[in-house]
Every structure is written in structure tokens, then in C-alpha cells.
Protein backbone atom coordinates (compact mmCIF):
# COMPACT_ATOMS: atom_id res chain seq x y z
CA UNK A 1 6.97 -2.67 8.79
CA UNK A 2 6.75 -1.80 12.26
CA UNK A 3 6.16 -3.19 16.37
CA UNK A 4 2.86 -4.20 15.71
CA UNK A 5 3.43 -6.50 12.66
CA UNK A 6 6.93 -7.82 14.75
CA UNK A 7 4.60 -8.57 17.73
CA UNK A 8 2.07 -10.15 15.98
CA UNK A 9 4.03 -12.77 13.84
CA UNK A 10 8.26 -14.27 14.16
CA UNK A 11 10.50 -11.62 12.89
CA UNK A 12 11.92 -12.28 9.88
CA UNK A 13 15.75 -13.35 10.59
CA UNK A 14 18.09 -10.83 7.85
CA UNK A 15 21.30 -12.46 8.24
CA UNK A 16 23.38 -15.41 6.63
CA UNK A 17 23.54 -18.81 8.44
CA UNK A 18 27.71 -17.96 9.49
CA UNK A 19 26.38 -14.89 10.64
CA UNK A 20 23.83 -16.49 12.86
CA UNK A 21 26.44 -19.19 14.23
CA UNK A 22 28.95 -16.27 15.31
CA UNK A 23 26.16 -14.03 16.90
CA UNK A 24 24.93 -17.03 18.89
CA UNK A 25 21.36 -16.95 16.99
CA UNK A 26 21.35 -20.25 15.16
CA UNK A 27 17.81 -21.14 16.67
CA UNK A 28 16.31 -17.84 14.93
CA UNK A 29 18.04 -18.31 11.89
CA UNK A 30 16.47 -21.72 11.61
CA UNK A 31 13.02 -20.73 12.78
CA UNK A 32 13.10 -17.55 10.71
CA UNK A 33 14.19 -19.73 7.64
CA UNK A 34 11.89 -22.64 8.04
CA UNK A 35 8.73 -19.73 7.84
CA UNK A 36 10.10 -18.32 5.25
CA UNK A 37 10.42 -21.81 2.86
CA UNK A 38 6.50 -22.04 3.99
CA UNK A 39 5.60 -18.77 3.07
CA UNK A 40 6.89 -19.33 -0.28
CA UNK A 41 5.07 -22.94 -0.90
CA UNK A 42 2.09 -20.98 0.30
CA UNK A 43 2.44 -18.48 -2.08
CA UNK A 44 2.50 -20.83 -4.83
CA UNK A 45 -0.92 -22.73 -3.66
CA UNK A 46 -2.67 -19.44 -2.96
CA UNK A 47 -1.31 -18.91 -7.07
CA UNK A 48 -2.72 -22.12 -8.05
CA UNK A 49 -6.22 -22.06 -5.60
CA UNK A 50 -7.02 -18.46 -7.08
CA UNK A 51 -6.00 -19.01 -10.58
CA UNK A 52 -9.35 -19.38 -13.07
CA UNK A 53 -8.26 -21.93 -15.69
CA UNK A 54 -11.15 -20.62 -17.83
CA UNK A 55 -11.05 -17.32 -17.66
CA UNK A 56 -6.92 -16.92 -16.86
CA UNK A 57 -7.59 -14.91 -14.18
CA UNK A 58 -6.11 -14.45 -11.18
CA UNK A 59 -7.64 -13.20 -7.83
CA UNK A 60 -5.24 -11.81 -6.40
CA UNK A 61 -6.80 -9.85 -3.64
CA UNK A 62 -8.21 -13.35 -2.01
CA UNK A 63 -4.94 -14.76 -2.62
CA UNK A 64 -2.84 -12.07 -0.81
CA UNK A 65 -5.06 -11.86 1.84
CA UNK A 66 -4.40 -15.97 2.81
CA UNK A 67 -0.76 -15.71 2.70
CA UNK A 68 -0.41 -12.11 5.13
CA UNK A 69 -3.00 -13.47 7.40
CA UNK A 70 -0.71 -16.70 8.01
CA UNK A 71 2.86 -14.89 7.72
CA UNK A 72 2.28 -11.18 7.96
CA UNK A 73 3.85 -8.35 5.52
CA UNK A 74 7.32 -8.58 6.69
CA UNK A 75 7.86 -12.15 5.59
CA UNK A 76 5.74 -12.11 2.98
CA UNK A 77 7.15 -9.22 1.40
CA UNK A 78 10.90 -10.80 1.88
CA UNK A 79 9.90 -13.98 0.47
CA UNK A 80 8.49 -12.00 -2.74
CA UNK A 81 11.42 -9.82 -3.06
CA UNK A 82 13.95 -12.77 -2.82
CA UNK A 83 12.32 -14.07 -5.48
CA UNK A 84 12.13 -10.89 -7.86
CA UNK A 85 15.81 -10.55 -7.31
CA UNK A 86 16.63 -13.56 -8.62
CA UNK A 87 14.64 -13.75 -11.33
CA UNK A 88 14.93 -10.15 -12.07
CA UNK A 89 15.89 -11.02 -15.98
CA UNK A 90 12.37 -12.93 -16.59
CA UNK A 91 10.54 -10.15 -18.64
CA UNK A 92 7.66 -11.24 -16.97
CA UNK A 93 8.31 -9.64 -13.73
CA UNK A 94 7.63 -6.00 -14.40
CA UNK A 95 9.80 -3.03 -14.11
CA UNK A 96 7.56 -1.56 -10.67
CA UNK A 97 8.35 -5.29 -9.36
CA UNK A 98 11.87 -5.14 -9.58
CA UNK A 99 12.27 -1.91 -8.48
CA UNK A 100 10.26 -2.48 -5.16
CA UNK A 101 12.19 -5.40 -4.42
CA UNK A 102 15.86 -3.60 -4.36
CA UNK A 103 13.66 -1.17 -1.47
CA UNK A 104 12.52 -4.72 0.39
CA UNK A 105 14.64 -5.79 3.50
CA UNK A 106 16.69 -8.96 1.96
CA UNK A 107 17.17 -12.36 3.42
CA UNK A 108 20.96 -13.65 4.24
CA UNK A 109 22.98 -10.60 4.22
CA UNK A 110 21.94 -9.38 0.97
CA UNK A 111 22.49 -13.14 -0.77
CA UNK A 112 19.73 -15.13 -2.70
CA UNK A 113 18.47 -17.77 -0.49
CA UNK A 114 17.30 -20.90 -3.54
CA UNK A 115 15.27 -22.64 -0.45
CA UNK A 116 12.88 -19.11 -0.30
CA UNK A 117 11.79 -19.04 -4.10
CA UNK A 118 8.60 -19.04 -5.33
CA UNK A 119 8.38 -21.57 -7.44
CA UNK A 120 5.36 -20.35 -9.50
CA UNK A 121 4.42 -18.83 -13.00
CA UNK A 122 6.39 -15.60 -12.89
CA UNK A 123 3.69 -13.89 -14.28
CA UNK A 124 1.33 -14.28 -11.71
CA UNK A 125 4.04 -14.01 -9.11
CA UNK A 126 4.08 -10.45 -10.69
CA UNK A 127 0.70 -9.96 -10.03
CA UNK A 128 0.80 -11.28 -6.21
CA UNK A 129 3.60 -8.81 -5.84
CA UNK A 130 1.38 -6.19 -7.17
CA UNK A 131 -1.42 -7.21 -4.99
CA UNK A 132 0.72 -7.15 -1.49
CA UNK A 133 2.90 -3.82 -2.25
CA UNK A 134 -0.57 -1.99 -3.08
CA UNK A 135 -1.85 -2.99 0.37
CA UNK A 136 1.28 -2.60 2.10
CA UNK A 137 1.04 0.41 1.05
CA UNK A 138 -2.90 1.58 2.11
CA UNK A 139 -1.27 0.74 5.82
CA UNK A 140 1.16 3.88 5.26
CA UNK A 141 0.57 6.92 6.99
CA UNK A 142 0.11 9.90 4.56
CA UNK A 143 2.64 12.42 3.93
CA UNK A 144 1.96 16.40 4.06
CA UNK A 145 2.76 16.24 0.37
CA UNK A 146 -0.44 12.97 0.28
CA UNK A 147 -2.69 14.90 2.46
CA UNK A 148 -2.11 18.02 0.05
CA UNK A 149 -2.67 16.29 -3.08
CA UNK A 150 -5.81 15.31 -1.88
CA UNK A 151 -7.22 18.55 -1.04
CA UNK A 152 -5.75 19.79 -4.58
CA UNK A 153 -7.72 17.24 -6.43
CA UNK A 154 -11.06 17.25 -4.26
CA UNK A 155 -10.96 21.13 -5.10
CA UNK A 156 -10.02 19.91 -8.60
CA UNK A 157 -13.17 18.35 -8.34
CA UNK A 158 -15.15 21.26 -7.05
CA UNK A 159 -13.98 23.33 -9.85
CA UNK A 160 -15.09 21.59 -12.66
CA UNK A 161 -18.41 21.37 -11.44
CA UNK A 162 -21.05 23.48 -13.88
CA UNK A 163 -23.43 23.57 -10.60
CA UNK A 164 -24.45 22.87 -7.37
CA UNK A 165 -25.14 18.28 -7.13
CA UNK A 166 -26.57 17.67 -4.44
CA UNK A 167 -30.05 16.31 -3.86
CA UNK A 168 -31.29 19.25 -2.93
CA UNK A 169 -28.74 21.17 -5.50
CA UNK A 170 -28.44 23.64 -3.04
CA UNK A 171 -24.75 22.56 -2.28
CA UNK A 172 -21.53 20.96 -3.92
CA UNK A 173 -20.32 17.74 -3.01
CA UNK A 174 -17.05 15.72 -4.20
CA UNK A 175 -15.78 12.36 -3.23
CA UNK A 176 -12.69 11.69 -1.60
CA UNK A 177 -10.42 9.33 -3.16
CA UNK A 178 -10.65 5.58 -2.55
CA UNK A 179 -6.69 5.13 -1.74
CA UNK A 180 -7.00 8.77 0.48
CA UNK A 181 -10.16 7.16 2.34
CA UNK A 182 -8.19 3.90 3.36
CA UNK A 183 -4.78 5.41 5.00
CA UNK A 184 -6.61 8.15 6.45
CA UNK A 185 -6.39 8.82 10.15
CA UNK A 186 -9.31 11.38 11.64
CA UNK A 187 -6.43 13.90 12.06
CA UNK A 188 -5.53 13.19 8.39
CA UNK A 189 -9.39 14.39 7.36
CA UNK A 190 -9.07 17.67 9.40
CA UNK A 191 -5.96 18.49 7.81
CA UNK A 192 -7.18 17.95 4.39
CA UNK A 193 -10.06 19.91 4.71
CA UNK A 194 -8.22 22.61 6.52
CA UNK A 195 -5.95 23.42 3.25
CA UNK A 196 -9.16 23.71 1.34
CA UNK A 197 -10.54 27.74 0.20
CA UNK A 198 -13.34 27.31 1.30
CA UNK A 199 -15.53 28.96 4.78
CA UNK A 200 -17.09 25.73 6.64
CA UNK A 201 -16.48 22.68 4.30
CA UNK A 202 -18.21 19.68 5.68
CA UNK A 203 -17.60 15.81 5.65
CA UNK A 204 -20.25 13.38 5.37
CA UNK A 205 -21.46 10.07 4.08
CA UNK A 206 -24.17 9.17 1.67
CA UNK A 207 -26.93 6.63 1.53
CA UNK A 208 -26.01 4.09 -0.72
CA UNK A 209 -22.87 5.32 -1.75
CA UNK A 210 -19.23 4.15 -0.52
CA UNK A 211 -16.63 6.35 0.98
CA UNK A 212 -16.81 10.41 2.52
CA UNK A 213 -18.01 13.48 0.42
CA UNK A 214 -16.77 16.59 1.39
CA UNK A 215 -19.72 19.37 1.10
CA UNK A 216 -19.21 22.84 0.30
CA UNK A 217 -22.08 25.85 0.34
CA UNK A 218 -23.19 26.90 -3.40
CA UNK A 219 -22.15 30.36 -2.77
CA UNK A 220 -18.69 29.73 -2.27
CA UNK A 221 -16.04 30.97 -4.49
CA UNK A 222 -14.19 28.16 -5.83
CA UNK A 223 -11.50 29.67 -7.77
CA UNK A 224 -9.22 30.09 -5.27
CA UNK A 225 -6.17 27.93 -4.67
CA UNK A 226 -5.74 26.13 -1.49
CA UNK A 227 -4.31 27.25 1.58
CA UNK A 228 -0.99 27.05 3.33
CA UNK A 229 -0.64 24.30 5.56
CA UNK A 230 -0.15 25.76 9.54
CA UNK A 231 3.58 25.23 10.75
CA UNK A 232 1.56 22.90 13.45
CA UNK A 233 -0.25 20.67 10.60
CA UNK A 234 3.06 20.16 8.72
CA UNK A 235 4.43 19.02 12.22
CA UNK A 236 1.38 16.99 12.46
CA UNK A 237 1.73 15.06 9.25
CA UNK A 238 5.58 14.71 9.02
CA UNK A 239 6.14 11.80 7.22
CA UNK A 240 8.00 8.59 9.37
CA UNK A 241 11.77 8.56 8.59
CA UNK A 242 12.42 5.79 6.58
CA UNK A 243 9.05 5.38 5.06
CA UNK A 244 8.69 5.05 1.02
CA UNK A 245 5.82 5.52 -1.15
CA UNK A 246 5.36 2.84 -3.73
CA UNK A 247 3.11 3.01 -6.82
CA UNK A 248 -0.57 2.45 -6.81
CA UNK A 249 -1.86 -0.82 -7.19
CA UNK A 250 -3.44 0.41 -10.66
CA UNK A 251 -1.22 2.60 -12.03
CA UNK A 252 1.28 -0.33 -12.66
CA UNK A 253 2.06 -2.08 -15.62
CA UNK A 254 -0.31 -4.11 -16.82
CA UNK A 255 0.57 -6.81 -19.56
């Protein structure tokens, strides 16, 4: 949660009503509060709009994507974890949920605010939660640790390959990951592919197929382990001070 979300939407006011009066920021408290009673009631609509009464579905990416346009991550993500917290013993708000609200900026000094609850099913308040951490999360900028993952599992990849799959099968090609393709910066891609074994690996796109491949010659040798990241790509991709990783979107509990 950064400038650009601040400057885009009201920054979300963090301390109690006394505090505001003493500090001489009543009008921001009041403001802050009033958005943040709206972002909850919109919550709960966007809950009930997406919600298939046949199927008992919800779709939450449509859903999410209402609610952050209109109030942005920082609110949204306040208003959530208000809520969590104080319904932390419903056993339908999942373990992940409750501990990604304790990491969440609170509302009034660390006190429950009752006016800034969702007042929905819990359940699929879970599942909203889910929704908006998971994309709060694609707008992080990877970690050295992320970036080497990556090129550990798209060698992973190359590995377990019997033979060359490409159209021509003169070359191997492996798909990035989904998550790796959506935070990725272009320095992010050159790093990646810099820790791989490998002489000239390429990236490239595909017709008809979503995301980057990453092409390697068929004469490589691809039992080696990756390299050692340069003292000036470790620099490079030096996580933000601050920032946490939270789990992925699908790897959550799922009830």
C-alpha cells in the first residue's frame, strides 16, 4: 500500500475519534470513517449481486474488482480486516483470513470500529477476503528469493522433459508461472533467466497460448543446477522493507 494507491483514493484515517480531536484532524477522521461505513455496505451488495442462488456460488473476482475500483486496496483491505478481527471466533472465517488480518493496518488505534462491519454471510466474506489478499498480492514486487523460485521450477520443468516440444521439436520450451507472469517487471524476466544453466535461453510468446515460454536449445545440458545470483541482481531485486508475502489465492483453505 503505497503513494500511488494514497494519491489515487482518501487515505484511510488509523486513529480513534479522541485521537483525531487532540491532533486537530476531526474533518479526516469523519471523512475517512464515513468511506469506510460505505465500503463495507458495498461489500455486502457486491456479496449479494455476485452470489448464484442456484448454483451457491460466488464470483468473487467480479465482486472484488467493484469494491477496489470505488475504494481502492487500502480501505478495502481495512474494512475486511476490521471485520475478521471481530469475528475471528466464527469458524467460518478461515485460519489464512485471520492471520492476514492481524498483518492489515487497523482502524481506531487498534480498536474494533461496530459502524465498519461487514454485515454479510461470513462465509463468503471469507471468500472476498481471499479474492482481494490474492490480488493485493499480484501488485507485489518479487523478492530475490520469488524471482529464484521461479527459475528453480521453470528448470524443474525443463528437466522432466523426455524430449525436445516444440513445433519443430528441435528445442525445449516451459511456461512461466501464471502468478510469476503477473508481478513481473521486465527487469524481473532478465533476472530470472539469468540464474538459469543454460547458454542463450530465450523468452517468447505463443500463438494461441497465454503467458511467456522460456526456450532453451535441445543440446543443452539440463542437469545442472542454477546459477548464483550477481551481487548487482540481488541489489536489483531487494525486496521493499516492510513488504509481506501472503498465501496464494489457491493454495488456501477451501471448505
Amino acid at each position: 500500500m503505497g503513494a500511488k494507491e494514497t494519491s489515487k483514493f482518501p487515505p484511510v484515517y488509523k486513529h480513534s475519534l479522541q485521537k483525531a480531536v487532540e491532533r486537530g484532524e476531526l474533518g479526516q477522521y469523519q471523512l475517512s470513517r464515513k468511506l469506510n461505513i460505505e465500503c463495507a455496505k458495498a461489500i455486502g451488495t457486491m456479496l449479494a449481486k455476485y452470489f448464484d442462488n442456484d448454483t451457491y456460488e460466488l464470483y468473487t473476482e467480479p465482486a472484488a474488482r467493484e469494491v477496489l475500483e470505488k475504494f481502492g486496496y487500502d480501505r478495502t483491505m481495512a474494512v475486511l480486516a476490521n471485520t475478521v478481527r471481530h469475528f475471528s471466533w466464527d469458524g467460518r472465517f478461515s485460519l489464512a483470513s485471520r492471520e492476514w488480518a492481524q498483518d492489515v493496518p487497523r482502524l481506531n488505534d487498534g480498536g474494533i470500529d461496530r459502524s465498519c462491519l461487514v454485515s454479510a454471510n461470513a462465509g463468503l466474506t471469507d471468500q472476498f477476503v481471499d479474492q482481494v489478499s490474492y490480488d493485493y498480492h499480484l501488485t507485489q514486487p518479487l523478492t530475490a528469493a520469488e524471482i529464484k523460485a521461479e527459475a528453480e521450477q521453470v528448470l524443474k520443468l525443463f528437466q522432466d522433459m523426455p524430449a525436445p516440444n516444440s513445433f519443430d521439436k528441435m528445442e525445449f520450451m516451459a511456461r512461466i508461472s501464471p502468478e510469476f507472469h503477473a508481478r513481473a517487471k521486465p527487469n524481473d524476466f532478465v533476472n530470472m533467466l539469468k540464474l538459469l544453466p543454460f547458454q542463450d535461453p530465450l523468452l517468447t510468446t505463443l500463438p494461441r497460448h497465454k503467458g511467456f515460454f522460456v526456450v532453451i536449445k535441445s543440446n543443452e545440458v539440463r542437469c545442472q543446477p542454477i546459477q548464483k545470483p550477481s551481487v548487482l541482481a540481488k541489489l536489483a531485486a531487494k525486496p521493499i522493507p516492510g513488504n509481506r508475502a501472503v498465501g496464494k489465492k489457491r493454495d488456501r483453505e477451501v471448505r
